[in-house]
Protein backbone atom coordinates (compact mmCIF):
# COMPACT_ATOMS: atom_id res chain seq x y z
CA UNK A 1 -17.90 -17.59 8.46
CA UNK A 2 -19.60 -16.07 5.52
CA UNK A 3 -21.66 -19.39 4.88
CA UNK A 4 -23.91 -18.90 8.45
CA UNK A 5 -24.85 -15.99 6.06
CA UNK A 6 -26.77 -17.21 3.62
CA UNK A 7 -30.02 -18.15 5.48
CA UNK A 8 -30.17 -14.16 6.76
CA UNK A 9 -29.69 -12.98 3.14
CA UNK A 10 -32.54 -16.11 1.61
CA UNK A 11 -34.99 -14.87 4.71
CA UNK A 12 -34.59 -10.93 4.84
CA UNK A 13 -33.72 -9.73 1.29
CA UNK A 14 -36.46 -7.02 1.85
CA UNK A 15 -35.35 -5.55 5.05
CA UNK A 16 -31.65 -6.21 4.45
CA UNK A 17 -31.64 -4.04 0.54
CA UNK A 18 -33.44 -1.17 2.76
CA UNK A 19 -31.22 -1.44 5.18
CA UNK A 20 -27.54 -1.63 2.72
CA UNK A 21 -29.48 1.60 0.76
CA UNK A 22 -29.60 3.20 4.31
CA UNK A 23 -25.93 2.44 5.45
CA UNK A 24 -24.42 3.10 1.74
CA UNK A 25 -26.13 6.74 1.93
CA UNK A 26 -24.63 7.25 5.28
CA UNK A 27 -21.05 5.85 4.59
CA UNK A 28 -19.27 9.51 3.02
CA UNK A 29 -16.37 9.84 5.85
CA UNK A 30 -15.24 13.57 6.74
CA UNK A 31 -12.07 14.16 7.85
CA UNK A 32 -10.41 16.45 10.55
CA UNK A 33 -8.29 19.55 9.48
CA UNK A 34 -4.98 19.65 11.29
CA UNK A 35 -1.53 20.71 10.48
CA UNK A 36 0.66 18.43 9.46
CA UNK A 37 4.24 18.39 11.34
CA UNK A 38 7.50 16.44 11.39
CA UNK A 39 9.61 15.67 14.48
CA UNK A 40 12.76 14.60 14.23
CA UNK A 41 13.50 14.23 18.20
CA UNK A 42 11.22 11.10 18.58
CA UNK A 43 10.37 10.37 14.90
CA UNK A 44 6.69 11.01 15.35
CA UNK A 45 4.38 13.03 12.30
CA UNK A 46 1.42 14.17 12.41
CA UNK A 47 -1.09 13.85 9.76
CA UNK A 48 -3.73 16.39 7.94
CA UNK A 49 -6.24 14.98 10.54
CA UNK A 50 -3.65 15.41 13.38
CA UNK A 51 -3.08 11.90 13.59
CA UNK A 52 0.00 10.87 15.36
CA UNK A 53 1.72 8.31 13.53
CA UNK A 54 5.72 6.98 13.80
CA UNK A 55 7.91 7.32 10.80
CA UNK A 56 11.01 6.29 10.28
CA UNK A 57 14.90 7.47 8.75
CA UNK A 58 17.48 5.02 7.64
CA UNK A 59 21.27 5.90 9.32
CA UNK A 60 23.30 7.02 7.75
CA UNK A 61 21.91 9.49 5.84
CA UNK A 62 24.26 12.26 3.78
CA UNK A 63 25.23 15.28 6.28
CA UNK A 64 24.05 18.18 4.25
CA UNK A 65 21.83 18.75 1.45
CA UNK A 66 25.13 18.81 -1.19
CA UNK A 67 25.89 15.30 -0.38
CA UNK A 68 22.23 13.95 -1.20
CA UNK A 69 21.00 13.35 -4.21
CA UNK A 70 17.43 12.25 -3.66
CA UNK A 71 15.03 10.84 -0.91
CA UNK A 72 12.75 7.97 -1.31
CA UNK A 73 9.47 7.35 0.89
CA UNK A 74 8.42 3.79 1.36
CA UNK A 75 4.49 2.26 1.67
CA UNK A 76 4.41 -0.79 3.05
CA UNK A 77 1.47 -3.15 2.57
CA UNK A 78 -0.99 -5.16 4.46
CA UNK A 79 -0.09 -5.86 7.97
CA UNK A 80 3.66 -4.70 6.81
CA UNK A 81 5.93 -1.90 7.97
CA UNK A 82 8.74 0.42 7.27
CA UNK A 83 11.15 -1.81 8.40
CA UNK A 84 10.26 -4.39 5.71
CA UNK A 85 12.06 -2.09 3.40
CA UNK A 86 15.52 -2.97 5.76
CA UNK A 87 18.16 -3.79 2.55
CA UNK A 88 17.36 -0.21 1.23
CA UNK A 89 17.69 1.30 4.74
CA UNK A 90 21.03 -0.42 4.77
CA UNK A 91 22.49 0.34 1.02
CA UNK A 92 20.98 3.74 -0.33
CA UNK A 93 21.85 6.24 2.47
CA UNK A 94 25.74 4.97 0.78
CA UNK A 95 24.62 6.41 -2.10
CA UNK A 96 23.36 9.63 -1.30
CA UNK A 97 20.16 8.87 -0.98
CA UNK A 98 17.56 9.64 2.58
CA UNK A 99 15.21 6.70 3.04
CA UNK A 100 11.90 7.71 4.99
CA UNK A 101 9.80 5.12 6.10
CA UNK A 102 5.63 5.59 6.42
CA UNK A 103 3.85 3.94 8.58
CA UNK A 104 0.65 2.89 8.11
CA UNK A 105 -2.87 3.83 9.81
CA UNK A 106 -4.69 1.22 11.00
CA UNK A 107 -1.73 -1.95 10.72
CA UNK A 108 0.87 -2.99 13.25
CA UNK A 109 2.58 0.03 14.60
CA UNK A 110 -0.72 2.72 14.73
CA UNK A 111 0.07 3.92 18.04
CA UNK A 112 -3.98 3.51 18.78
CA UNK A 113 -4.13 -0.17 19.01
CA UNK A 114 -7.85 -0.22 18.65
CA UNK A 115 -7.22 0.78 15.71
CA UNK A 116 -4.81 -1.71 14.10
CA UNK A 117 -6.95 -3.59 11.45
CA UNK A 118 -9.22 -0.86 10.65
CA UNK A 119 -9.47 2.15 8.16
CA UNK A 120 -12.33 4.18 7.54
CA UNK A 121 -11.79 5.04 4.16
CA UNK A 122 -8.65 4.48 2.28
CA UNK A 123 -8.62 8.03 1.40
CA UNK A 124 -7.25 8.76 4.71
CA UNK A 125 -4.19 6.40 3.76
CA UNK A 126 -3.63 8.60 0.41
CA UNK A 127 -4.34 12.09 2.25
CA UNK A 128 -1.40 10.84 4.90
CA UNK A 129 1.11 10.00 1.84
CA UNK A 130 0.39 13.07 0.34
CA UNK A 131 1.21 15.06 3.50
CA UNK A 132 3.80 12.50 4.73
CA UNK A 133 5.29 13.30 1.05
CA UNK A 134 5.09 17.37 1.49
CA UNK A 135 6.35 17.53 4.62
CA UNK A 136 9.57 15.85 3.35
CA UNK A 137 10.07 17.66 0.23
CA UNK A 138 9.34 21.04 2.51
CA UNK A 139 12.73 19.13 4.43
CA UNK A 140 14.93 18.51 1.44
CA UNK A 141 13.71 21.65 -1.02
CA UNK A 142 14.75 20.75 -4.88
CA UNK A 143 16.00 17.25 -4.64
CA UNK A 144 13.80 14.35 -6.44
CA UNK A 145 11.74 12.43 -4.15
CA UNK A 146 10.52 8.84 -5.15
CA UNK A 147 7.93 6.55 -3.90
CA UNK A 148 8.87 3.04 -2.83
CA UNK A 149 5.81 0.93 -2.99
CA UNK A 150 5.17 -2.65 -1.91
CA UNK A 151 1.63 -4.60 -2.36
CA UNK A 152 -1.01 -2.66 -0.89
CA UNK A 153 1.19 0.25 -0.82
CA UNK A 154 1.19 0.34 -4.55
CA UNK A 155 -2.10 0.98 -4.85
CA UNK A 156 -2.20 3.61 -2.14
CA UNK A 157 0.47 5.34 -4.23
CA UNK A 158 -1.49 4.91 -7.28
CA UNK A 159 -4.18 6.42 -6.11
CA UNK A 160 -2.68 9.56 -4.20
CA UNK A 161 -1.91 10.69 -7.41
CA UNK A 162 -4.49 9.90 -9.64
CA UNK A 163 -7.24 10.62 -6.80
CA UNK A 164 -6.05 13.78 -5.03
CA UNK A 165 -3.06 15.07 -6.72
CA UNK A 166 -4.68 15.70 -9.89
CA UNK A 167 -7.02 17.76 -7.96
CA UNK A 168 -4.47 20.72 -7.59
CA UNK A 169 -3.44 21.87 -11.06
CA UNK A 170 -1.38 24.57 -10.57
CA UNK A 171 0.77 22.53 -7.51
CA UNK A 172 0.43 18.90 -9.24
CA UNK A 173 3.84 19.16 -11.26
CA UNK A 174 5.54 20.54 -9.08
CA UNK A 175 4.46 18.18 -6.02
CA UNK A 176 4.42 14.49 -8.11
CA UNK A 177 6.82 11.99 -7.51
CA UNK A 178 10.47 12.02 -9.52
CA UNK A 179 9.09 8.28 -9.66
CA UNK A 180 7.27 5.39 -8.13
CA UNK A 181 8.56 2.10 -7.80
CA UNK A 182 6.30 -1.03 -7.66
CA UNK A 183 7.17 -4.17 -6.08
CA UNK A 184 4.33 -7.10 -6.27
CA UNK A 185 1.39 -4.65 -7.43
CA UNK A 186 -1.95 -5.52 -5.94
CA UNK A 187 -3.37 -5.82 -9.50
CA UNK A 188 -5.45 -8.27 -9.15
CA UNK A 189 -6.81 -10.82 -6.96
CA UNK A 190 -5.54 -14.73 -8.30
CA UNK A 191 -7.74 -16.66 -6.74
CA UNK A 192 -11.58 -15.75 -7.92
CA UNK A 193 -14.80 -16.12 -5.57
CA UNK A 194 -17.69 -16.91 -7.15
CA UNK A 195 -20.42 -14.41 -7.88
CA UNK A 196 -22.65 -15.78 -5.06
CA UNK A 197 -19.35 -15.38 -2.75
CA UNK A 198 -18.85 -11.50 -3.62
CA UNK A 199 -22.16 -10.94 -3.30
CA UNK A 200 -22.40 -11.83 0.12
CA UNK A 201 -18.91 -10.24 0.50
CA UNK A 202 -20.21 -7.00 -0.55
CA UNK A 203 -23.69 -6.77 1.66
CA UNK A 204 -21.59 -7.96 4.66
CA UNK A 205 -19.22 -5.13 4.19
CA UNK A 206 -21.84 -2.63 4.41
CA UNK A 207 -23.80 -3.74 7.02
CA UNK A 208 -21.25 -4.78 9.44
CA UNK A 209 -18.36 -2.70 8.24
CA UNK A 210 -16.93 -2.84 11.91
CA UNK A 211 -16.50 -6.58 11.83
CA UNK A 212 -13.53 -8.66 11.89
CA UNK A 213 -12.06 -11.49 9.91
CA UNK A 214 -8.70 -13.01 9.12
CA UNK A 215 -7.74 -13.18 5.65
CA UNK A 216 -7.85 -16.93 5.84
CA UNK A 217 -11.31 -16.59 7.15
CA UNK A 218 -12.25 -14.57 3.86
CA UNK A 219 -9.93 -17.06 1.57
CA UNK A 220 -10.52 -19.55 2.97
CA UNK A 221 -6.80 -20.84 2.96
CA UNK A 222 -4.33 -22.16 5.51
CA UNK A 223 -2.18 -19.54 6.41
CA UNK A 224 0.56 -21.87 6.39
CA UNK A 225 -0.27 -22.83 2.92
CA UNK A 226 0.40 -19.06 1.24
CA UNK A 227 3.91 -18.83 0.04
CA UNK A 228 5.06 -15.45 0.47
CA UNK A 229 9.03 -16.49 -0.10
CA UNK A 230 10.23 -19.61 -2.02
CA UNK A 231 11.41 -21.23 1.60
CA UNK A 232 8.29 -19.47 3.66
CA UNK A 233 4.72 -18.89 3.88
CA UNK A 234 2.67 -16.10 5.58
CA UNK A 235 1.56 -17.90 8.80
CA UNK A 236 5.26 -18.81 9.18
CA UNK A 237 6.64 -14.99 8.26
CA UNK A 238 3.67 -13.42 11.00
CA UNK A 239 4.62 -16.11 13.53
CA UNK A 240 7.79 -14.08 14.12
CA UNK A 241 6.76 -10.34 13.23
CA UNK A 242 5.95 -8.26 16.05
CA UNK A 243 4.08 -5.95 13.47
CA UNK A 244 1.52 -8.62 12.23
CA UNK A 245 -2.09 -7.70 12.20
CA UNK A 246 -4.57 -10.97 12.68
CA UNK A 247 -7.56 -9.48 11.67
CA UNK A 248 -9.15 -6.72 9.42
CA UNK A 249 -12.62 -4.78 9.63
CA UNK A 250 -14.55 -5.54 7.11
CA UNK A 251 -14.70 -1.79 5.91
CA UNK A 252 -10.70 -1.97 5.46
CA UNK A 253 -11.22 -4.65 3.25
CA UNK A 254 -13.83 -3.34 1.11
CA UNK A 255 -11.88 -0.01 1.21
CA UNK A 256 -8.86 -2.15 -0.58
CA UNK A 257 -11.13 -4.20 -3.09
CA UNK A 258 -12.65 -0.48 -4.24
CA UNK A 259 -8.58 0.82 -4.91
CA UNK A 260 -7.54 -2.48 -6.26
CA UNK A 261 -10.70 -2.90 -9.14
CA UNK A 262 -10.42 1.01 -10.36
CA UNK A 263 -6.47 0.18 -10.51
CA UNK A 264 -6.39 -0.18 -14.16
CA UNK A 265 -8.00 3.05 -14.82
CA UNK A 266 -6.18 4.61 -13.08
CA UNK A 267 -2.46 3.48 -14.34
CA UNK A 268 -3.86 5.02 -17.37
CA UNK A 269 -3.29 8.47 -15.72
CA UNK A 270 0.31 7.79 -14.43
CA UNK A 271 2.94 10.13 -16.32
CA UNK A 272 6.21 9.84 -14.16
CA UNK A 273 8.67 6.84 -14.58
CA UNK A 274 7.30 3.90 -13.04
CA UNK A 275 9.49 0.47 -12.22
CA UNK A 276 6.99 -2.53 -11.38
CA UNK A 277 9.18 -5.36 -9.88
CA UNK A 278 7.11 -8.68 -9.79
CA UNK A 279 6.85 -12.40 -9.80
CA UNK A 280 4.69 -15.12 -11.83
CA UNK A 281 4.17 -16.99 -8.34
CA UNK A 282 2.52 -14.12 -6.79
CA UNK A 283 0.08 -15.11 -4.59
CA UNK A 284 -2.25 -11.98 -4.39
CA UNK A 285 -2.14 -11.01 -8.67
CA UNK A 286 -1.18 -13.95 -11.29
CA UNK A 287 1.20 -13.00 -14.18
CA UNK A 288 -1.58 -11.64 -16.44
CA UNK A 289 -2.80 -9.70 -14.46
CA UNK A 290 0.51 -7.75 -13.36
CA UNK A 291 0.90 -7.93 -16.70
CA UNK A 292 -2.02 -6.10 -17.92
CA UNK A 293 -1.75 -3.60 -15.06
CA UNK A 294 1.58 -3.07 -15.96
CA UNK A 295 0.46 -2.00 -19.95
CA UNK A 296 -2.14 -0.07 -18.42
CA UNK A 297 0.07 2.71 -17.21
CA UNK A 298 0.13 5.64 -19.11
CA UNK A 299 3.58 6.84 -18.91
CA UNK A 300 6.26 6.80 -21.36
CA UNK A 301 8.94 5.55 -19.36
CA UNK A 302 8.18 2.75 -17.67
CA UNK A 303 10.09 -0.94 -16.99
CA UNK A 304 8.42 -4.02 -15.49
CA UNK A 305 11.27 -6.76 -14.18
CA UNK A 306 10.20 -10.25 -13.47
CA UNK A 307 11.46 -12.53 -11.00
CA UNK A 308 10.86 -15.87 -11.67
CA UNK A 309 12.33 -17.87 -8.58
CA UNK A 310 10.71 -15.93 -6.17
CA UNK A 311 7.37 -15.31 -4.82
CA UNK A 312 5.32 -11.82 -3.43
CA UNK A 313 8.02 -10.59 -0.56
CA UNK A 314 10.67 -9.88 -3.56
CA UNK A 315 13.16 -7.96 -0.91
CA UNK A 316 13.02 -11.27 1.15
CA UNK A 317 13.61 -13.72 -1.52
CA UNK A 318 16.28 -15.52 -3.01
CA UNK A 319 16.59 -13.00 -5.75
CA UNK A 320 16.47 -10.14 -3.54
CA UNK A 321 20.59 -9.11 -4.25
CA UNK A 322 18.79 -8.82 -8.12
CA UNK A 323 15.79 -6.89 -6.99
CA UNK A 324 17.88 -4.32 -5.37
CA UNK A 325 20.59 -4.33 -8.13
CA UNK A 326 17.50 -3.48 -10.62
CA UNK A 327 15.69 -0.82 -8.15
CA UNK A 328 19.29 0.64 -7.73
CA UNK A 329 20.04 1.14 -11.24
CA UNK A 330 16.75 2.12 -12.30
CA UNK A 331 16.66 5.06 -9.27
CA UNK A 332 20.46 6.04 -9.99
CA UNK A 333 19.05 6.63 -13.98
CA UNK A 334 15.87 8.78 -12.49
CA UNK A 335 17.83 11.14 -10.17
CA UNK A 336 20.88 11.31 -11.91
């Protein structure tokens, strides 16, 4: 796709910089005011912009406040959902601990399905965690609440607090996470376009931000060929997901490139405990670059746990019984 490109960019370079100046200056997003609200009756929220969005609860959660001992919210990631975080619906509420699930804007279960594949501005994902994450604390008043993030969703996480939190001294230590929890940070991108390639990436994205494209139309990979477990690949694990998402805007895209390049930074500003679970056979960051993202964060207390049989879905994977053993004990030490 991006090749029948080129001969626009070699004929119209004038026209077309005029034109991205134009589009760039126009691009600042402004948001709706709402007020956000939590049902319980049909597990619906809505969001700051009154957006209606489904959550979701894992059963068996404790009875009465006594019996609880924290609450964790989990962000999914690209074209994921809450119920990829199943094995935690399944064990935590046993140990005292509520499990809310956020879904997504824009991916497989936005109730607006023009919308699937398409975000404005990925500050709309961070201003729905943040009052996704107040509206459950204003539920469960004094106990700890950690974030669960996977892939994308760690950078969304990452970036509601370094991006908007931070903006409201007086409530930001009183409002942060008890703790965030990693799994397969989007740190990095392992396979490198050339400069030519980004370039073209980049003009597209403003000039035809509502446009299209698979991810193995902007790879230019096989789906079949991107492990995502040791025993399955990504065209095989969307094949059967009812929640997969085909294609993205270009604007989503671009909105994800912008959180994942100014991720390092701003790790540098984390200060809560932090547990990045990840694997050397990742197929969105390589080892060095989790790696490096993973020294970048600025708080004292923080773990990284590698898995080295498995691949970028780590609850899905052979070591998953590990991964939850290590998320377990490291959550059980937080909100003890």
């Amino acid at each position: 796709m991006l090749a029948c490109y080129d001969t626009v960019l070699a004929r119209g370079s004038r026209w077309l910089v005029s034109l991205v100046l134009l589009l760039m200056s126009m691009s600042c997003a402004s948001f709706k005011k709402g007020s956000p609200s939590l049902s319980m009756e049909d597990k619906t929220w809505s969001s700051f912009d009154g957006k209606q969005m489904p959550w979701t609860l894992a059963a068996g959660v404790p009875d009465s406040e006594e019996k609880m001992k924290a609450v964790v919210i989990t962000i999914h990631g690209l074209s994921g959902a809450a119920s990829d975080f199943w094995m935690l619906d399944e064990e935590w509420p046993k140990l005292g601990v509520a499990v809310y699930g956020l879904q997504l804007r824009g991916q497989g279960n936005d109730p607006e399905v023009k919308k699937r594949g398409h975000v404005a501005s990925s500050r709309l994902w961070q201003r729905d965690l943040l009052a996704f994450h107040r509206l459950v604390r204003k539920r469960h008043p004094g106990k700890p609440v950690v974030w669960y993030a996977e892939s994308l969703g760690t950078l969304i996480a990452l970036h509601t607090v370094t991006d908007l939190m931070e903006d409201e001294d007086r409530e930001r230590d009183r409002e942060l996470p008890a703790g965030i929890i990693m799994s397969a940070p989007a740190a990095g991108l392992r396979m490198q376009a050339s400069q030519l390639r980004l370039r073209i990436i980049h003009t597209l994205v403003q000039m035809f931000p509502w446009v299209r494209v698979s991810l193995t139309q902007m790879a230019g990979l096989d789906e079949k060929q991107i492990q995502v477990t040791a025993d399955s690949t990504h065209g095989g694990q969307m094949a059967v997901t009812p929640h997969h998402v085909s294609k993205f805007s270009l604007r989503l895209l671009g909105e994800v490139d912008e959180m994942m390049k100014s991720s390092r930074k701003a790790a540098r500003e984390l200060r809560m405990p932090v547990l990045v679970l990840a694997s050397p056979h990742d197929v969105i960051a390589d080892e060095g670059q989790v790696q490096e993202f993973f020294e970048s964060i600025g708080s004292k207390d923080k773990e990284i746990r590698w898995y080295r049989e498995s691949y970028h879905l780590l609850l899905h994977d052979r070591e998953r019984e590990q991964v939850m053993k290590d998320a377990t004990d490291w959550l059980n030490r937080q909100v003890r």
